[in-house]
C-alpha atoms as a PDB file:
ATOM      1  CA  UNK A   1      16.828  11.498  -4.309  1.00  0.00           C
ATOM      2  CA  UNK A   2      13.037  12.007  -4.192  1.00  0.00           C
ATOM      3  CA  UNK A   3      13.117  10.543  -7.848  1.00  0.00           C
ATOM      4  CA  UNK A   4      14.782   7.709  -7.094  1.00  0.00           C
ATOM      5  CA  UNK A   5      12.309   6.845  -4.264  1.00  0.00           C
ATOM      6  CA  UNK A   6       9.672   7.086  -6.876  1.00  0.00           C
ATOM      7  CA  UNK A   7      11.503   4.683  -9.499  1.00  0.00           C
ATOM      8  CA  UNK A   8      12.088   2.293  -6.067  1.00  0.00           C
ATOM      9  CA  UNK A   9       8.113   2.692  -5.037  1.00  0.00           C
ATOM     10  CA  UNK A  10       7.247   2.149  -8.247  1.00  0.00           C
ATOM     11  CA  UNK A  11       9.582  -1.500  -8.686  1.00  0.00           C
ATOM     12  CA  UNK A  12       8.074  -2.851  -5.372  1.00  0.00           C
ATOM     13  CA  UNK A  13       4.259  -1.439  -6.514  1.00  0.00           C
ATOM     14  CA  UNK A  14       4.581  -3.231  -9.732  1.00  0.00           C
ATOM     15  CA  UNK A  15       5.759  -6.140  -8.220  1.00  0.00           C
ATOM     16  CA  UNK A  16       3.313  -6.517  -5.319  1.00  0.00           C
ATOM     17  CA  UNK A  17       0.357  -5.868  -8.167  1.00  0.00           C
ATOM     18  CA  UNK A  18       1.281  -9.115 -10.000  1.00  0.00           C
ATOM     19  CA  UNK A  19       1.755 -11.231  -6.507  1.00  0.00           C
ATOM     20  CA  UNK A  20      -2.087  -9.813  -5.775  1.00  0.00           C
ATOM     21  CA  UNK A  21      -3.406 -10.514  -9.125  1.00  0.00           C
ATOM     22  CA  UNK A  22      -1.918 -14.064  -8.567  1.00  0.00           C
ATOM     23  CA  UNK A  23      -3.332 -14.587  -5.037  1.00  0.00           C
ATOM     24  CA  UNK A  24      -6.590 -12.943  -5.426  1.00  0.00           C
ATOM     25  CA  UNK A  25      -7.074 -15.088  -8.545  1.00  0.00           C
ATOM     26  CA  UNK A  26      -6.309 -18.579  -6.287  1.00  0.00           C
ATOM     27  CA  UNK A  27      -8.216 -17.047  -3.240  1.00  0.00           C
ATOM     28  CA  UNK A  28     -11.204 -16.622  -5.893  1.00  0.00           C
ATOM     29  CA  UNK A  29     -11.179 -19.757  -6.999  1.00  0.00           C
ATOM     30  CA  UNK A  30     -10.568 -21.486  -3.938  1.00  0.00           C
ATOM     31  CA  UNK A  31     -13.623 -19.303  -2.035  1.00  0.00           C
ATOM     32  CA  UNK A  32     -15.743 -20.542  -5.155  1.00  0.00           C
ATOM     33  CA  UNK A  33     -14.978 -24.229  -4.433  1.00  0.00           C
ATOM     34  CA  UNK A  34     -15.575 -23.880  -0.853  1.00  0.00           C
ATOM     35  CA  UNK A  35     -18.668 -21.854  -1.004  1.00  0.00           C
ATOM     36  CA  UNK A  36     -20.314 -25.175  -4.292  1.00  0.00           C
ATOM     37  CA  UNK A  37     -19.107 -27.520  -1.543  1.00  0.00           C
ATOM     38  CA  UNK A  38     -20.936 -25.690   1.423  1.00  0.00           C
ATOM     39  CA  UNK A  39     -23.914 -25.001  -0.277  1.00  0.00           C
ATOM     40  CA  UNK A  40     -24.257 -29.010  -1.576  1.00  0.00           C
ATOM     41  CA  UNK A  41     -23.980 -29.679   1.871  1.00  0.00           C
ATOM     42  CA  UNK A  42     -26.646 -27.284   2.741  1.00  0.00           C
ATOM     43  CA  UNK A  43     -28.791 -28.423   0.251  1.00  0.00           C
ATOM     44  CA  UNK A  44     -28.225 -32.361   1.737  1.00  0.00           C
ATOM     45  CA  UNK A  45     -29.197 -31.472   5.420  1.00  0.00           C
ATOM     46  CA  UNK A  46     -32.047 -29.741   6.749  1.00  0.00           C
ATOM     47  CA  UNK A  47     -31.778 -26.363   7.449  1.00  0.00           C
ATOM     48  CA  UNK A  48     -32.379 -26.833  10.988  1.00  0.00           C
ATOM     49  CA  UNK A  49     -29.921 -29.594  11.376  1.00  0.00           C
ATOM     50  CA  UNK A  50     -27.136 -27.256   9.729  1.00  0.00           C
ATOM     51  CA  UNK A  51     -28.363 -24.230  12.069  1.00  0.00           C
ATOM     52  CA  UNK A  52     -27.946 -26.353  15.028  1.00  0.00           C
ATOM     53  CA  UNK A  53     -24.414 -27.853  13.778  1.00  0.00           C
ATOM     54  CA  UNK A  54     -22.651 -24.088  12.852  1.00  0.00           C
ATOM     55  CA  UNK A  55     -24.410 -22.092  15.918  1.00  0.00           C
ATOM     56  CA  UNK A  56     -21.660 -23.042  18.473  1.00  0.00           C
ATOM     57  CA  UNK A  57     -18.416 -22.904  16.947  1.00  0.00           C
ATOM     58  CA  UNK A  58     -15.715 -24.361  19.588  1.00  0.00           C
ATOM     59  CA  UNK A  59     -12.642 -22.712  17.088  1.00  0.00           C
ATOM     60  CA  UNK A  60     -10.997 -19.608  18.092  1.00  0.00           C
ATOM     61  CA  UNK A  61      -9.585 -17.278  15.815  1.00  0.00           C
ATOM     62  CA  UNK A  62      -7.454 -14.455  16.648  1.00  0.00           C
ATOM     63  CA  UNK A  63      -5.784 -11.828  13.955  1.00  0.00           C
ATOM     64  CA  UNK A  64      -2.664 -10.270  15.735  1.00  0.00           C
ATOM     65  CA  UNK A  65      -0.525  -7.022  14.078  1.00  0.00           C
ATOM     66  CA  UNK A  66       2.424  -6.141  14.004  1.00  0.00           C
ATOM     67  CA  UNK A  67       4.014  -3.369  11.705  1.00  0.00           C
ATOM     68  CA  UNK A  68       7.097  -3.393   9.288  1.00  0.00           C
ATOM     69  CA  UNK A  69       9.098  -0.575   8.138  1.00  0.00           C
ATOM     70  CA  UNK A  70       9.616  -0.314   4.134  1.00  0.00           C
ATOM     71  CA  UNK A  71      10.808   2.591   2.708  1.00  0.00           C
ATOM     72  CA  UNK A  72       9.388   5.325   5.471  1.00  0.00           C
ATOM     73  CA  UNK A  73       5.827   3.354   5.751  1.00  0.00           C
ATOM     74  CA  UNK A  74       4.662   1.407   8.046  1.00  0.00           C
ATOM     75  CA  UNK A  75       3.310  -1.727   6.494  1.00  0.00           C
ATOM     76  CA  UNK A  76       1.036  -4.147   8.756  1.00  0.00           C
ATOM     77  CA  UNK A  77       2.031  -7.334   9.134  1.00  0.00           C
ATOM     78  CA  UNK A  78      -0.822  -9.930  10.396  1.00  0.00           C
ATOM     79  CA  UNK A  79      -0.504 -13.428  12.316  1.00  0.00           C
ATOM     80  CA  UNK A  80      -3.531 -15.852  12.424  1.00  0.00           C
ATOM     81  CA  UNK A  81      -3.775 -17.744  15.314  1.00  0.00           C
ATOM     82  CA  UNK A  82      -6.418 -20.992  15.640  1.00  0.00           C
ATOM     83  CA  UNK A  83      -7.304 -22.763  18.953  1.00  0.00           C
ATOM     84  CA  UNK A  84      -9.999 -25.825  18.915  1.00  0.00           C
ATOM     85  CA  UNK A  85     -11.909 -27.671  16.472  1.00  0.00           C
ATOM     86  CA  UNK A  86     -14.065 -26.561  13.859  1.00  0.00           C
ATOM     87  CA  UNK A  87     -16.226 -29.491  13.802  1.00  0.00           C
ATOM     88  CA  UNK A  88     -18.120 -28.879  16.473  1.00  0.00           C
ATOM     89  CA  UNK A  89     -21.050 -30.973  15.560  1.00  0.00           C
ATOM     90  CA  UNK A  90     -22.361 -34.307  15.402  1.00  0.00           C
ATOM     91  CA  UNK A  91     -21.916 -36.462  12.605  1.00  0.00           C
ATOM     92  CA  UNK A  92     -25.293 -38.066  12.319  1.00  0.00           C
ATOM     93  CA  UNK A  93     -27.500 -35.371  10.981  1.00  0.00           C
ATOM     94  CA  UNK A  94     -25.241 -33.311   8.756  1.00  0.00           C
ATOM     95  CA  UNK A  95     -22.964 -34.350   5.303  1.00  0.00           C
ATOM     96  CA  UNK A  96     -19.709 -35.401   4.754  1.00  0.00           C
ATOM     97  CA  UNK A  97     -19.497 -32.583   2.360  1.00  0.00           C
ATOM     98  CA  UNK A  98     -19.931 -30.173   5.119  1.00  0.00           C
ATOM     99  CA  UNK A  99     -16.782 -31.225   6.771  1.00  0.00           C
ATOM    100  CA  UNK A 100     -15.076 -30.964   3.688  1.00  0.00           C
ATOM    101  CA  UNK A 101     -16.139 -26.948   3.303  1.00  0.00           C
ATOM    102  CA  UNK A 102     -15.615 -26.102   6.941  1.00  0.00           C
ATOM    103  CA  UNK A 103     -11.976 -28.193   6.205  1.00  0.00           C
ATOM    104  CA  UNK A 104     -11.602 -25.485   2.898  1.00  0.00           C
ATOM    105  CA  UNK A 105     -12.596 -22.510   4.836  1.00  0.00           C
ATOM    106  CA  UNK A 106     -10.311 -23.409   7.510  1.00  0.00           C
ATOM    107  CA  UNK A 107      -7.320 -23.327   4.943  1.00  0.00           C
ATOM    108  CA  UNK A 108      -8.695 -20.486   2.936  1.00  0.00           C
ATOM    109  CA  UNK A 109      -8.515 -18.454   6.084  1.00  0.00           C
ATOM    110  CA  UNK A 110      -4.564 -17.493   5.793  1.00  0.00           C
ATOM    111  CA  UNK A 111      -4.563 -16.799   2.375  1.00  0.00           C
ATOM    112  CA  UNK A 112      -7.353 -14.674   2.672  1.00  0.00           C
ATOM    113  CA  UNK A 113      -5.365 -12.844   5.456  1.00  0.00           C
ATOM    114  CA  UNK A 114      -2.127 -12.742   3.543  1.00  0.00           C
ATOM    115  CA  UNK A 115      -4.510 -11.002   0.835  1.00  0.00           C
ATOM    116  CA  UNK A 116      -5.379  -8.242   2.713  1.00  0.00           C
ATOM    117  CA  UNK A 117      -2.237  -7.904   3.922  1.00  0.00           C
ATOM    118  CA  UNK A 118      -0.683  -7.662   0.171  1.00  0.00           C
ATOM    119  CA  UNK A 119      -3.458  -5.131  -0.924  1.00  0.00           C
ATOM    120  CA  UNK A 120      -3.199  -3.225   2.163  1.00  0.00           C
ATOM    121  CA  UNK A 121       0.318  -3.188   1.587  1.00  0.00           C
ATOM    122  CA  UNK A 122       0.057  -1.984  -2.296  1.00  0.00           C
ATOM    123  CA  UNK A 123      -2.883   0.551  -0.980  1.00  0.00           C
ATOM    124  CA  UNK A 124      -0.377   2.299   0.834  1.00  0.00           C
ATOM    125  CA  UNK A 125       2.248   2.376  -1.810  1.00  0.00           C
ATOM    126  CA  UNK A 126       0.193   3.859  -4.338  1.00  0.00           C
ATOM    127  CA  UNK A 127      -0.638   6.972  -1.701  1.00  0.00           C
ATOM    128  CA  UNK A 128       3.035   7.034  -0.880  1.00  0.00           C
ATOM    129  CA  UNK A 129       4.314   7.116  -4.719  1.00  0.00           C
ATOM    130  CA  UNK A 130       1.116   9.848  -4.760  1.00  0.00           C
ATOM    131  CA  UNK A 131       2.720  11.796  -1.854  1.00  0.00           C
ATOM    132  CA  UNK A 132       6.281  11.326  -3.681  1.00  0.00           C
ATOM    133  CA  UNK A 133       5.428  11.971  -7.397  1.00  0.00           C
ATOM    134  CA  UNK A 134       3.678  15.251  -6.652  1.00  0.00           C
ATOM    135  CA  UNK A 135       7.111  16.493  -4.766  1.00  0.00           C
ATOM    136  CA  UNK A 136       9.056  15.847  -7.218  1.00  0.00           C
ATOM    137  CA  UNK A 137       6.415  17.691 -10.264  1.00  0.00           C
ATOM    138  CA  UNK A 138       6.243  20.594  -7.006  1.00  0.00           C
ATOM    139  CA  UNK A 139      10.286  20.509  -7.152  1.00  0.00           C
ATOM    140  CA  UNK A 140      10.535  20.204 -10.672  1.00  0.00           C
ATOM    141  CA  UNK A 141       7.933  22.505 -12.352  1.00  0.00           C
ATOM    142  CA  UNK A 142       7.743  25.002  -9.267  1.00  0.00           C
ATOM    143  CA  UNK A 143      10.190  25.417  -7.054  1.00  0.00           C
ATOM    144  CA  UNK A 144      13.471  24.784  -9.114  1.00  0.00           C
ATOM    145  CA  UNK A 145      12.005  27.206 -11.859  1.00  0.00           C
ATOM    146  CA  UNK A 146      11.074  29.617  -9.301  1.00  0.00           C
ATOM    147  CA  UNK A 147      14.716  29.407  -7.714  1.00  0.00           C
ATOM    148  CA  UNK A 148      16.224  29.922 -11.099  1.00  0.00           C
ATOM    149  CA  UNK A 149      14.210  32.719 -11.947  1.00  0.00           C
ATOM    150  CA  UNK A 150      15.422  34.507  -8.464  1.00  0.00           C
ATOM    151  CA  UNK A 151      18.864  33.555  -8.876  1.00  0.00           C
ATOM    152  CA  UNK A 152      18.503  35.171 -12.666  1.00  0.00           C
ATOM    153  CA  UNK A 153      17.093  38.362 -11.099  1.00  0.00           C
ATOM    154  CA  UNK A 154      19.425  38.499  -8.490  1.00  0.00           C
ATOM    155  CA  UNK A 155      22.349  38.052 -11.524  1.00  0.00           C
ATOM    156  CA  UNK A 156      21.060  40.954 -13.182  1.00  0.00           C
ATOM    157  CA  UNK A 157      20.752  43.450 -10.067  1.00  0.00           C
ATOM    158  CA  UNK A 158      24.189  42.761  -9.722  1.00  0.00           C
ATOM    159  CA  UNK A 159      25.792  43.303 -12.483  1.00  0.00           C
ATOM    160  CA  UNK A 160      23.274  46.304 -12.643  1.00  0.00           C
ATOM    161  CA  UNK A 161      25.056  47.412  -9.244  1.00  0.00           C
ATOM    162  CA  UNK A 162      28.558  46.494 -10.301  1.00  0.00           C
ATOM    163  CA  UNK A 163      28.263  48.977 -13.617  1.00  0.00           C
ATOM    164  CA  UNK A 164      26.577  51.851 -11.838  1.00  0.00           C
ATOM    165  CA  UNK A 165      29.715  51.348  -9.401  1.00  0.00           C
ATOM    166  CA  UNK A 166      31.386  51.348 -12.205  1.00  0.00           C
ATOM    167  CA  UNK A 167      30.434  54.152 -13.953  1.00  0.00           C
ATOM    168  CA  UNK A 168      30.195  56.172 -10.397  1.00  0.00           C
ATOM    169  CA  UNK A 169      34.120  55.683  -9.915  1.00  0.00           C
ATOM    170  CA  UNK A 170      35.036  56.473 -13.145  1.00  0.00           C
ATOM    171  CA  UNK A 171      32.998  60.039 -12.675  1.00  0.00           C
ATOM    172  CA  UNK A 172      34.519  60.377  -9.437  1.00  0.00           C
ATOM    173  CA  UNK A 173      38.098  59.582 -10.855  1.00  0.00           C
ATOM    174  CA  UNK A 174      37.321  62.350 -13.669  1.00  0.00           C
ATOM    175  CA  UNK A 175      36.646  64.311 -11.053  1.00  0.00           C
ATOM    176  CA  UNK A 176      40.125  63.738  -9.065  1.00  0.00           C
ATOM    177  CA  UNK A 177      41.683  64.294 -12.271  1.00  0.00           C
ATOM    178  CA  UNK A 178      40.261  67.839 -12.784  1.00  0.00           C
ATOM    179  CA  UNK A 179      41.138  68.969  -9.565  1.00  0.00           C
END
């Protein structure tokens, strides 16, 4: 049984590693375009004026968790919640570019938390297929070998004890017979 939780652990590991190779590759890319389009806009405003515009952000963010059961582990599950606006500035004194990053970040945001959720997720696989693999090499290469190697020895003191029986009633029949 433990082996075929292994083989399992290992089909959903293998799995989730090509869905996180796939979204960390898009997340990549997509914080690279967001951080060239924020930084163009930084470099069109004046530092103060893009202080002033990000230092009182009227959007509310809150991460909530939940967990899941999969095969024995508890696997968190996250929900993103936004309240408000994130352009909490005025329009004269910064870029339209800047709009257009905050507007990226603000969609990066779930994918980003769906990424940590995924390599969270495949984190605690690989300890659990850890965990798994080194019960099975324990049962296999220790504990079944040991067991057989007991049961052996225990084989041989029998029969050891069924001939010396043996051999004791034949003696004592002799001796019934001489008598």
């Amino acid at each position: 049984m433990l082996k075929d939780k292994l083989d399992e652990l290992m089909r959903q590991f293998l799995s989730l590693m090509e869905e996180v190779k796939t979204l960390r590759r898009r997340v990549t890319r997509q914080v690279l375009e967001a951080q060239r389009v924020f930084l163009s806009a930084y470099s069109l405003a004046a530092s103060e004026d893009m202080r002033e515009a990000l230092m009182l952000p009227r959007m509310k963010v809150e991460i909530t968790e939940r967990t899941e059961q999969v095969m024995n582990l508890r696997i968190p599950r996250y929900t993103l919640q936004a309240e408000g606006d994130p352009f909490c500035y005025g329009m004269v004194n910064t870029p339209l570019s800047l709009d257009k990053a905050l507007r990226m970040y603000q969609d990066l945001l779930p994918s980003l938390i769906q990424l940590a959720e995924r390599e969270k997720e495949m984190a605690m696989l690989s300890s659990e297929i850890d965990r798994t693999r080194r019960r099975v090499n324990a049962l296999e290469y220790i504990l079944i070998p040991n067991l057989t190697e007991t049961i052996r020895y225990i084989v041989i003191k029998l029969e050891e004890l069924e001939r010396s029986n043996l051999t004791r009633l034949m003696k004592i029949k002799e001796i019934v017979r001489q008598h």
